[in-house]
C-alpha atoms as a PDB file:
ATOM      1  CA  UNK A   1     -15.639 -14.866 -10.398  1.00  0.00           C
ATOM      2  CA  UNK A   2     -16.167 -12.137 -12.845  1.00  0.00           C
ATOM      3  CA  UNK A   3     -12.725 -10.777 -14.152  1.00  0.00           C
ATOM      4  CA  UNK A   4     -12.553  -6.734 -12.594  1.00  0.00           C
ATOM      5  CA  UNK A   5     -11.988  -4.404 -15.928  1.00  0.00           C
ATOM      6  CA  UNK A   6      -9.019  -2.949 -16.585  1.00  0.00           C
ATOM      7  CA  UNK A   7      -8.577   0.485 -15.042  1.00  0.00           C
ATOM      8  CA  UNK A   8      -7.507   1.636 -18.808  1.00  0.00           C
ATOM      9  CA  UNK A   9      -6.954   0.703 -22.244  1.00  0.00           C
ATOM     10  CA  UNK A  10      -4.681   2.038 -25.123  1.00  0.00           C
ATOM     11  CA  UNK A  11      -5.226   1.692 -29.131  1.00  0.00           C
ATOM     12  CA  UNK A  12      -3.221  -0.802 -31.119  1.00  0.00           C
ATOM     13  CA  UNK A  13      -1.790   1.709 -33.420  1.00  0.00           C
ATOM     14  CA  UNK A  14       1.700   0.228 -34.501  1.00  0.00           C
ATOM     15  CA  UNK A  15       4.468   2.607 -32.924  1.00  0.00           C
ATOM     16  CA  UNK A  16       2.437   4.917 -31.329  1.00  0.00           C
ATOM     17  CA  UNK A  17       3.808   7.221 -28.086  1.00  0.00           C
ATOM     18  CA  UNK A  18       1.713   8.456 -25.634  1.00  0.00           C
ATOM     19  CA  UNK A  19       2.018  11.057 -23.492  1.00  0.00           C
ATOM     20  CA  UNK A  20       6.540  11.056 -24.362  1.00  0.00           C
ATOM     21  CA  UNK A  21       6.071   7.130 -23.726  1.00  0.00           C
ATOM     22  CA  UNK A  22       6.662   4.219 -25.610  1.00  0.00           C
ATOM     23  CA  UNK A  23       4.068   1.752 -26.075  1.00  0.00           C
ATOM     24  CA  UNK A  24       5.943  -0.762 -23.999  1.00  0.00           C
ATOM     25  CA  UNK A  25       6.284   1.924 -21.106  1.00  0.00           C
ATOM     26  CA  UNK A  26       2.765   2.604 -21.847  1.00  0.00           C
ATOM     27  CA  UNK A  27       1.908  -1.185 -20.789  1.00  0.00           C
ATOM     28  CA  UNK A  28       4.096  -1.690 -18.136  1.00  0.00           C
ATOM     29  CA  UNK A  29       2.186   1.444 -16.369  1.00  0.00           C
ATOM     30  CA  UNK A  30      -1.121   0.040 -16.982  1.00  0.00           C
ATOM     31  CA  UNK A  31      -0.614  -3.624 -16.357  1.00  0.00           C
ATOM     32  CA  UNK A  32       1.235  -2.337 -12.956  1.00  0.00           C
ATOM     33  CA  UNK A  33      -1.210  -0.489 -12.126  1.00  0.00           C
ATOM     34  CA  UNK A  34      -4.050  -3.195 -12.500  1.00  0.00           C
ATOM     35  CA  UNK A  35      -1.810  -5.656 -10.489  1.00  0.00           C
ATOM     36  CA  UNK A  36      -2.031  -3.529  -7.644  1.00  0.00           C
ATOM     37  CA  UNK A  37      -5.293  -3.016  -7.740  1.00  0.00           C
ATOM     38  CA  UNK A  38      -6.172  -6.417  -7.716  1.00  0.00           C
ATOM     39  CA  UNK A  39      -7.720  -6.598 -11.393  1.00  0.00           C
ATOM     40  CA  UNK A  40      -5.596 -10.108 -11.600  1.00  0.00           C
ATOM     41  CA  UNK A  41      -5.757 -12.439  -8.714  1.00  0.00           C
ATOM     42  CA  UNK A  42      -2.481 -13.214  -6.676  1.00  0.00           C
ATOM     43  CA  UNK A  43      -0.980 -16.204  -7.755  1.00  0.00           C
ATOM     44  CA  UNK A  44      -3.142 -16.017 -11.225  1.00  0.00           C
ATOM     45  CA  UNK A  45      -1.032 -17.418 -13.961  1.00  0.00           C
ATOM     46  CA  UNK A  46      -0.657 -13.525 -17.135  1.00  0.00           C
ATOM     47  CA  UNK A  47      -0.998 -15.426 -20.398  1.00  0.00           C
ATOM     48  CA  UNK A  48       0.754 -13.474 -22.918  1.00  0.00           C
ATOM     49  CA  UNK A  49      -1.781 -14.170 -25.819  1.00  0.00           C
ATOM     50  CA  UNK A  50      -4.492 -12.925 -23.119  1.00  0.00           C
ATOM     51  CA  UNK A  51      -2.603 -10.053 -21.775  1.00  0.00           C
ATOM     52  CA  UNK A  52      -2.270  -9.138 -25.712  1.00  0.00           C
ATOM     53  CA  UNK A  53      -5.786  -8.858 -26.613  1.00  0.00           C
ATOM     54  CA  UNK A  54      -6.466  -7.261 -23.447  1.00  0.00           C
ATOM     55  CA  UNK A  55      -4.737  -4.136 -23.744  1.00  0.00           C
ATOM     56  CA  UNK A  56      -4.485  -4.136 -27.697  1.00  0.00           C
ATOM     57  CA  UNK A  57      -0.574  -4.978 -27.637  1.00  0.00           C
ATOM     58  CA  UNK A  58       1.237  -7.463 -29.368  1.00  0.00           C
ATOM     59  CA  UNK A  59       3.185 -10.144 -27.690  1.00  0.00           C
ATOM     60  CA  UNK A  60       6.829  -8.686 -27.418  1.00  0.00           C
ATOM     61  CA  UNK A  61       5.899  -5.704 -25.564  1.00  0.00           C
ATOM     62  CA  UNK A  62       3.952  -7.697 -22.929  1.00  0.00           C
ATOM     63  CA  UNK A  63       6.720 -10.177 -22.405  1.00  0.00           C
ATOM     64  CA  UNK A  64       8.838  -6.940 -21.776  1.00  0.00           C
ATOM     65  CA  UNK A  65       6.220  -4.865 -19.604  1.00  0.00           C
ATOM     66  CA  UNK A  66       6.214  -8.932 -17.638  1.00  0.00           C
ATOM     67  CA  UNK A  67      10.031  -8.809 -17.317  1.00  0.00           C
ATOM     68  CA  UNK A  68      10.104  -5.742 -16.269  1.00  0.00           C
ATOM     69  CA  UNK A  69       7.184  -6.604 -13.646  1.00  0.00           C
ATOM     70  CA  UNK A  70       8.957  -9.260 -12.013  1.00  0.00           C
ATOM     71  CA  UNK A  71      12.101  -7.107 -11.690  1.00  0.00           C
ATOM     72  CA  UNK A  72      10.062  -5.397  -9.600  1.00  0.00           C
ATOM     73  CA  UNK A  73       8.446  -8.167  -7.388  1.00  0.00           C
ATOM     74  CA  UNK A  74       5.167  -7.659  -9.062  1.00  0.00           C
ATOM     75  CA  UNK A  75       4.911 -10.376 -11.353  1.00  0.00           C
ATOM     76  CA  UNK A  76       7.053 -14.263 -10.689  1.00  0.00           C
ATOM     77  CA  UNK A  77       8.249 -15.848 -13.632  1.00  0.00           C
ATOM     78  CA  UNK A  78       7.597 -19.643 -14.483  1.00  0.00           C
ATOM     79  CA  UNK A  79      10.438 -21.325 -15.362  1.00  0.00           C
ATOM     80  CA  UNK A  80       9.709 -22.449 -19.359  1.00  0.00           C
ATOM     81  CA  UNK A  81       5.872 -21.464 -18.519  1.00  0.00           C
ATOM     82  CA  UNK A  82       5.609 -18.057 -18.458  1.00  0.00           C
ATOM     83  CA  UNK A  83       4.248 -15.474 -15.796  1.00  0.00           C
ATOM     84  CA  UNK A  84       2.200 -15.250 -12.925  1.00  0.00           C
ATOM     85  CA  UNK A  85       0.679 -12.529 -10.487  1.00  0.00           C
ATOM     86  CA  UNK A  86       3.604 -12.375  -7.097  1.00  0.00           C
ATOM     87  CA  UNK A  87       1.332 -14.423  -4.369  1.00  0.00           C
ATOM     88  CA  UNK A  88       0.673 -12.871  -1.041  1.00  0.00           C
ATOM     89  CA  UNK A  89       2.001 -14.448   1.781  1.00  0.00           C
ATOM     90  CA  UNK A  90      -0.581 -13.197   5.014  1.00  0.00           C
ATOM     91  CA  UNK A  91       2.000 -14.366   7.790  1.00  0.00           C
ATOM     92  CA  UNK A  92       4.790 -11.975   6.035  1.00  0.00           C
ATOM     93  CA  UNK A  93       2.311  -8.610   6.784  1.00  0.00           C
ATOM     94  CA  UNK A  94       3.531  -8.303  10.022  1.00  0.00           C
ATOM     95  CA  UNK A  95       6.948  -7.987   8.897  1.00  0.00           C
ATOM     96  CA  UNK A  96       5.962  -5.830   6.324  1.00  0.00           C
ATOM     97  CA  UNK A  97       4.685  -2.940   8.892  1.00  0.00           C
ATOM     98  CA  UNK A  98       7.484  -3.087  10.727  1.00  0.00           C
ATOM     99  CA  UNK A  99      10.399  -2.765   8.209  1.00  0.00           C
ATOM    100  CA  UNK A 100       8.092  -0.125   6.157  1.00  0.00           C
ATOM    101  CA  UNK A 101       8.095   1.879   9.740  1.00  0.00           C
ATOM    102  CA  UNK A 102      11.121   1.478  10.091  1.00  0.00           C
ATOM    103  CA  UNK A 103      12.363   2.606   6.740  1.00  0.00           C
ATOM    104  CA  UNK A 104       9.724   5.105   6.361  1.00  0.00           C
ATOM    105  CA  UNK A 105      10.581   6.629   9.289  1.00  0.00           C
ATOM    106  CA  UNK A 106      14.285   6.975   8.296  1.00  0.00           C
ATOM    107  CA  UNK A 107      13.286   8.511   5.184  1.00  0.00           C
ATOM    108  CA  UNK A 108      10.521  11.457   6.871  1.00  0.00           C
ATOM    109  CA  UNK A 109      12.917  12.344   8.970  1.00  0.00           C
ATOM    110  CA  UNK A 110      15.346  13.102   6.488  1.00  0.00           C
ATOM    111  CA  UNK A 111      12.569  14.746   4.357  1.00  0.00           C
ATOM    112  CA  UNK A 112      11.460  17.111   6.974  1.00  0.00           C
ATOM    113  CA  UNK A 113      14.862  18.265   7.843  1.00  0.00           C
ATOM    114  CA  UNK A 114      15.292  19.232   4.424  1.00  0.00           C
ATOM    115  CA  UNK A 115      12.016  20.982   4.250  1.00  0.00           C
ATOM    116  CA  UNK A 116      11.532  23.633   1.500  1.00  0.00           C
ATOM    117  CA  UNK A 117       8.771  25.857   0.572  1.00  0.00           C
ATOM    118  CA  UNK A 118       8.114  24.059  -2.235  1.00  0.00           C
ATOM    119  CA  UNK A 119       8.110  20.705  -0.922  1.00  0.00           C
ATOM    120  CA  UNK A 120       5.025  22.445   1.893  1.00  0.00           C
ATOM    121  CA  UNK A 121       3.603  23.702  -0.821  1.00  0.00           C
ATOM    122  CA  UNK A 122       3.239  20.497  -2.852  1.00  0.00           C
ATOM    123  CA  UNK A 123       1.868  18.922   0.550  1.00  0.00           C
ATOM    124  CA  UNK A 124      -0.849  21.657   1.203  1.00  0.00           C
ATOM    125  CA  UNK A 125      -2.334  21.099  -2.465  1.00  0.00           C
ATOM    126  CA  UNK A 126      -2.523  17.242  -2.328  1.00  0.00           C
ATOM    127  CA  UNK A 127      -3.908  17.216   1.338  1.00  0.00           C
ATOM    128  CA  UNK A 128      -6.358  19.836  -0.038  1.00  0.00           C
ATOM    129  CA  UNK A 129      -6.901  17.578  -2.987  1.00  0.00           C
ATOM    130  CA  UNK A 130      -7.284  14.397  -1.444  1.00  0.00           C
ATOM    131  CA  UNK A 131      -9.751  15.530   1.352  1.00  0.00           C
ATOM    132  CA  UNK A 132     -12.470  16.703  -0.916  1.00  0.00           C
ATOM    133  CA  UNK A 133     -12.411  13.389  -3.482  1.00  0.00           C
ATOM    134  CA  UNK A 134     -13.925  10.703  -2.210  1.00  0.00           C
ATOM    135  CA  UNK A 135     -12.625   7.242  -1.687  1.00  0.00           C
ATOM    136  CA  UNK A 136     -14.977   5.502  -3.824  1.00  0.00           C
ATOM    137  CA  UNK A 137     -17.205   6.385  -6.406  1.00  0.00           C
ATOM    138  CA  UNK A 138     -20.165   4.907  -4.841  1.00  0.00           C
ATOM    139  CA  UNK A 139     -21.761   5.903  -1.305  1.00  0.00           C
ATOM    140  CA  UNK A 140     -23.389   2.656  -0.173  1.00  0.00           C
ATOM    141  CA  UNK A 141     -20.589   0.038  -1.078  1.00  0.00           C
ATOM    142  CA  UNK A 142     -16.321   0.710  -2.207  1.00  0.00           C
ATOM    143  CA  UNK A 143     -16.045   1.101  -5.869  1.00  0.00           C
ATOM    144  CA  UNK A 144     -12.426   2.025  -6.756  1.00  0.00           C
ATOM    145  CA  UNK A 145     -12.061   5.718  -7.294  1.00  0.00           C
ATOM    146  CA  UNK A 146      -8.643   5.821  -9.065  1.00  0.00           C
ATOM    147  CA  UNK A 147      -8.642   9.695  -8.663  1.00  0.00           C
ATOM    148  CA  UNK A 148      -8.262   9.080  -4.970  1.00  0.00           C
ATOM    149  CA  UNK A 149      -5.744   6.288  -5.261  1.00  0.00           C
ATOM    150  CA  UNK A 150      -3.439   8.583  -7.269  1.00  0.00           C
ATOM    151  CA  UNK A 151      -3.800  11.886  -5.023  1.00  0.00           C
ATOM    152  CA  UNK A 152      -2.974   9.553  -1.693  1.00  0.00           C
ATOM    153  CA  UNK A 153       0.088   8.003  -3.875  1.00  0.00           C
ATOM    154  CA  UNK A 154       1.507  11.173  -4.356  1.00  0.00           C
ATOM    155  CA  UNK A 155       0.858  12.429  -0.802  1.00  0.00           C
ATOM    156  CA  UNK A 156       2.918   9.875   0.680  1.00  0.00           C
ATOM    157  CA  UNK A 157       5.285   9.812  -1.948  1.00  0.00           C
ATOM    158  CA  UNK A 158       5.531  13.651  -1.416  1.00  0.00           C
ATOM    159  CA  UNK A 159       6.102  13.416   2.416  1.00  0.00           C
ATOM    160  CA  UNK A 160       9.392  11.748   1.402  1.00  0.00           C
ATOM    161  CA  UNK A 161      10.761  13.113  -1.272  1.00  0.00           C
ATOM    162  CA  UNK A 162      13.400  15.810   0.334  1.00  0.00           C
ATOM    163  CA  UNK A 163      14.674  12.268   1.736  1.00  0.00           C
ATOM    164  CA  UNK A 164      18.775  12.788   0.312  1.00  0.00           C
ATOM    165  CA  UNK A 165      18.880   8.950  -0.437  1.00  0.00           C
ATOM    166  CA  UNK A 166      17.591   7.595  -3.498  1.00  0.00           C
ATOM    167  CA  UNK A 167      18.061   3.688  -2.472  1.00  0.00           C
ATOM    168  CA  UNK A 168      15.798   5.064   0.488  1.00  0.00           C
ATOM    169  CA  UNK A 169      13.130   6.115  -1.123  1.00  0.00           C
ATOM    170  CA  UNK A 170      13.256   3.665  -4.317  1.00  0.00           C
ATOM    171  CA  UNK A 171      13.200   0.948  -1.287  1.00  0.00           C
ATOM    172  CA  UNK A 172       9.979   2.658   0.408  1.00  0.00           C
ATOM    173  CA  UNK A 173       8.497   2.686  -2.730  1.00  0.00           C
ATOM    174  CA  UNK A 174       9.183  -0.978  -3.063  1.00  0.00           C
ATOM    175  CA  UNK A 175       7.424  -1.275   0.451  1.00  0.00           C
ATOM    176  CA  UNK A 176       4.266   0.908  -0.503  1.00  0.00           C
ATOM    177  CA  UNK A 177       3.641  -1.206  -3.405  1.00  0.00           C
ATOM    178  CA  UNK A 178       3.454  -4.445  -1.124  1.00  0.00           C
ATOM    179  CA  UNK A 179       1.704  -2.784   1.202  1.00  0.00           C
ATOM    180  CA  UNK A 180      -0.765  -1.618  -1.495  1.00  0.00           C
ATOM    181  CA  UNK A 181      -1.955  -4.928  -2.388  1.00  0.00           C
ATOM    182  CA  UNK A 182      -2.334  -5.733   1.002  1.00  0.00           C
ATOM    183  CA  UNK A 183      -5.188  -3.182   1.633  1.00  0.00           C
ATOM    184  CA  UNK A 184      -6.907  -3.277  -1.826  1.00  0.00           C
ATOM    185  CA  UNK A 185      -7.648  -6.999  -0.717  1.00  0.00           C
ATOM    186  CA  UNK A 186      -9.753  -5.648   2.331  1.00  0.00           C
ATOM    187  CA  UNK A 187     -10.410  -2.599   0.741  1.00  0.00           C
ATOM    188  CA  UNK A 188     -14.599  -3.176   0.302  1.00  0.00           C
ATOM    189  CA  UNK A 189     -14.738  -4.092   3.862  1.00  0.00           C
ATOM    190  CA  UNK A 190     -12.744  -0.996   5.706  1.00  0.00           C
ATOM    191  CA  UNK A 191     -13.057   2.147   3.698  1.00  0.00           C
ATOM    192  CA  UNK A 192     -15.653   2.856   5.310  1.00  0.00           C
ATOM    193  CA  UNK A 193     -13.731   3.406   8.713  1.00  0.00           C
ATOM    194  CA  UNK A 194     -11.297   5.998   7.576  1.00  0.00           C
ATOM    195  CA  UNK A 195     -11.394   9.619   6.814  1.00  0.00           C
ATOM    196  CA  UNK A 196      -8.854  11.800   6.124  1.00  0.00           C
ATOM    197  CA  UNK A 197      -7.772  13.173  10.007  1.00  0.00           C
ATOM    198  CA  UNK A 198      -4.501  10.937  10.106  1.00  0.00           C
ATOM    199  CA  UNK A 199      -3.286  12.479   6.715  1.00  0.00           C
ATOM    200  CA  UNK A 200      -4.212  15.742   7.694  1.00  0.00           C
ATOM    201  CA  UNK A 201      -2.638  15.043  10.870  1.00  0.00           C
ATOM    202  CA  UNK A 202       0.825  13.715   9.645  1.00  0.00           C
ATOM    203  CA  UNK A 203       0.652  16.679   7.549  1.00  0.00           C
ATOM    204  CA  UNK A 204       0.176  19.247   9.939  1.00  0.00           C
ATOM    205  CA  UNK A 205       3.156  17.722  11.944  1.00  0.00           C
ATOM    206  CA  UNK A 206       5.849  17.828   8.871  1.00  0.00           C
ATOM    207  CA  UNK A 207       4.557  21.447   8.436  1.00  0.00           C
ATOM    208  CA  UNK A 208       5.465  22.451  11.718  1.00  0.00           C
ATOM    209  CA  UNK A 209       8.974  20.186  11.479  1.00  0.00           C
ATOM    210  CA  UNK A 210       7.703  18.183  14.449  1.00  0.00           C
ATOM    211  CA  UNK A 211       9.830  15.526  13.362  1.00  0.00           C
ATOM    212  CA  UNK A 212       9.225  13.076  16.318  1.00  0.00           C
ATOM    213  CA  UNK A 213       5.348  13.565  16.137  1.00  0.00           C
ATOM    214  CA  UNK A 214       5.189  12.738  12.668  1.00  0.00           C
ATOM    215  CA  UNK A 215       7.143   9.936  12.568  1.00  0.00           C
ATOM    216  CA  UNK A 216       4.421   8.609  15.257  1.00  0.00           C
ATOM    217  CA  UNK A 217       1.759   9.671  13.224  1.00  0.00           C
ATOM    218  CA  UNK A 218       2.701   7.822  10.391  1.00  0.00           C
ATOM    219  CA  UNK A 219       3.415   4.900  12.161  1.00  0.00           C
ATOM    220  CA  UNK A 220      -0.118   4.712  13.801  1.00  0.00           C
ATOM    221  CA  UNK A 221      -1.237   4.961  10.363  1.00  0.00           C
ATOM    222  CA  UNK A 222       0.314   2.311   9.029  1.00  0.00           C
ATOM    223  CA  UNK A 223      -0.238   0.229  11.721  1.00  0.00           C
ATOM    224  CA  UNK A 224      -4.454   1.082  11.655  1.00  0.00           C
ATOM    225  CA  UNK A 225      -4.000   0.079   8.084  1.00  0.00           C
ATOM    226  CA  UNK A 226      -2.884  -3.174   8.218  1.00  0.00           C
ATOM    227  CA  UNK A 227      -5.037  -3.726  11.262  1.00  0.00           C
ATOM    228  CA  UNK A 228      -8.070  -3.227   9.543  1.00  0.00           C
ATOM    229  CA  UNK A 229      -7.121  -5.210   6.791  1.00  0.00           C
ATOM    230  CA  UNK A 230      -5.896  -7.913   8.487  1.00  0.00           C
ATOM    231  CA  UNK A 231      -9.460  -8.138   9.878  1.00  0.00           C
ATOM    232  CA  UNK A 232     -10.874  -7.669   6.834  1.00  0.00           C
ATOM    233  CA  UNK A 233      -9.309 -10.736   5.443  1.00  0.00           C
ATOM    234  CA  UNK A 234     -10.043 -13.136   8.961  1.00  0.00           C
ATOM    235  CA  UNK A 235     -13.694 -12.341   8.351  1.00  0.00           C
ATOM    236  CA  UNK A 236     -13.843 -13.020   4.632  1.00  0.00           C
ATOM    237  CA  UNK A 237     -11.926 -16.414   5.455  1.00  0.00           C
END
């Protein structure tokens, strides 16, 4: 199968900072960002001589952008041999949904409680935002639309983020990313079936601090989510 591009690539200028970041930062962001949209495979073994020439970096800044990966559960590391992609384990998605309702629910509690102006504010743009891009970038078949993929990021991030507890929301965050490769492995097959009612929904619930209802909302969300994808995977298998 034909390797998927990278979403983005940097120059090899020795040094350089981009955007207040340092070229290792720089990679880690990038190479995370491919592993969770499935650019490498699960399981797929991240040469570093590869990865180098890939993204125009030399070999001491991917080995720390791959440490710093598998600090974070995103990348395993070989013992003596190097790297690979974390593998997905199907029967654990179950037990995925449920702790990240669980947790998440903890967490938008806490956030709307602790509602601000601001913090509506910041919701009504990015549900305005993320209603009129479009999922993909191409109307008869998915084609990754990273514009999308950051807006609905930062809309669920944003529904949290009056949560007091850092550990809370570091930990959901920890949970979204799982959860993220989940659903860009089904993602071709069930785009298709959503629109953008449930976030407008949830939203319209932490607005008017109906705490329980969005909570329920969220949950239902979730749990469509994985549903579809889920199904997604049984008929590709």
């Amino acid at each position: 199968m034909a390797r998927k591009p990278a979403l983005s690539l940097i120059s090899a200028t020795s040094g350089e900072v981009v955007d207040g970041l340092s070229r290792s930062s720089v990679l880690h962001n990038l190479l995370r960002q491919d592993l969770l949209h499935g650019v490498f495979s699960p399981g797929e073994r991240l040469a570093v001589v590869a990865l180098s020439t890939r993204y125009a970096m030399g070999a001491s800044s991917v080995r720390e952008a791959l440490s710093r990966l598998s600090s974070e559960g995103l990348v395993e590391r070989i013992d003596q041999r190097g790297f690979r992609v974390a593998s997905l384990d199907w029967a654990e998605l179950p037990i995925l949904l449920q702790t990240r309702c669980q947790v998440e629910g903890l967490a938008l509690r806490d956030s709307i409680n602790r509602r601000t102006s601001a913090w509506e504010d910041k919701l009504v743009l990015l549900v305005h935002r993320l209603s009129k891009e479009p999922r993909s970038l191409a109307a008869d078949k998915y084609v990754l639309n990273p514009a999308w993929e950051e807006l609905h990021s930062q809309f669920h991030q944003a529904l949290l983020a009056n949560c007091a507890s850092r550990w809370l929301r570091q930990f959901c965050a920890s949970l979204t990313d799982e959860a993220y490769r989940f659903r860009q492995m089904a993602a071709s097959r069930n785009y298709a079936r959503r629109d953008e009612a449930e976030h407008i929904a949830i939203f319209n619930a932490c607005i008017d601090g109906r705490e329980e209802d969005a909570v329920t909302l969220l949950e239902a969300h979730y749990r469509k989510t994985i549903a579809l994808t889920q199904a997604a995977k049984d008929t590709a298998t």
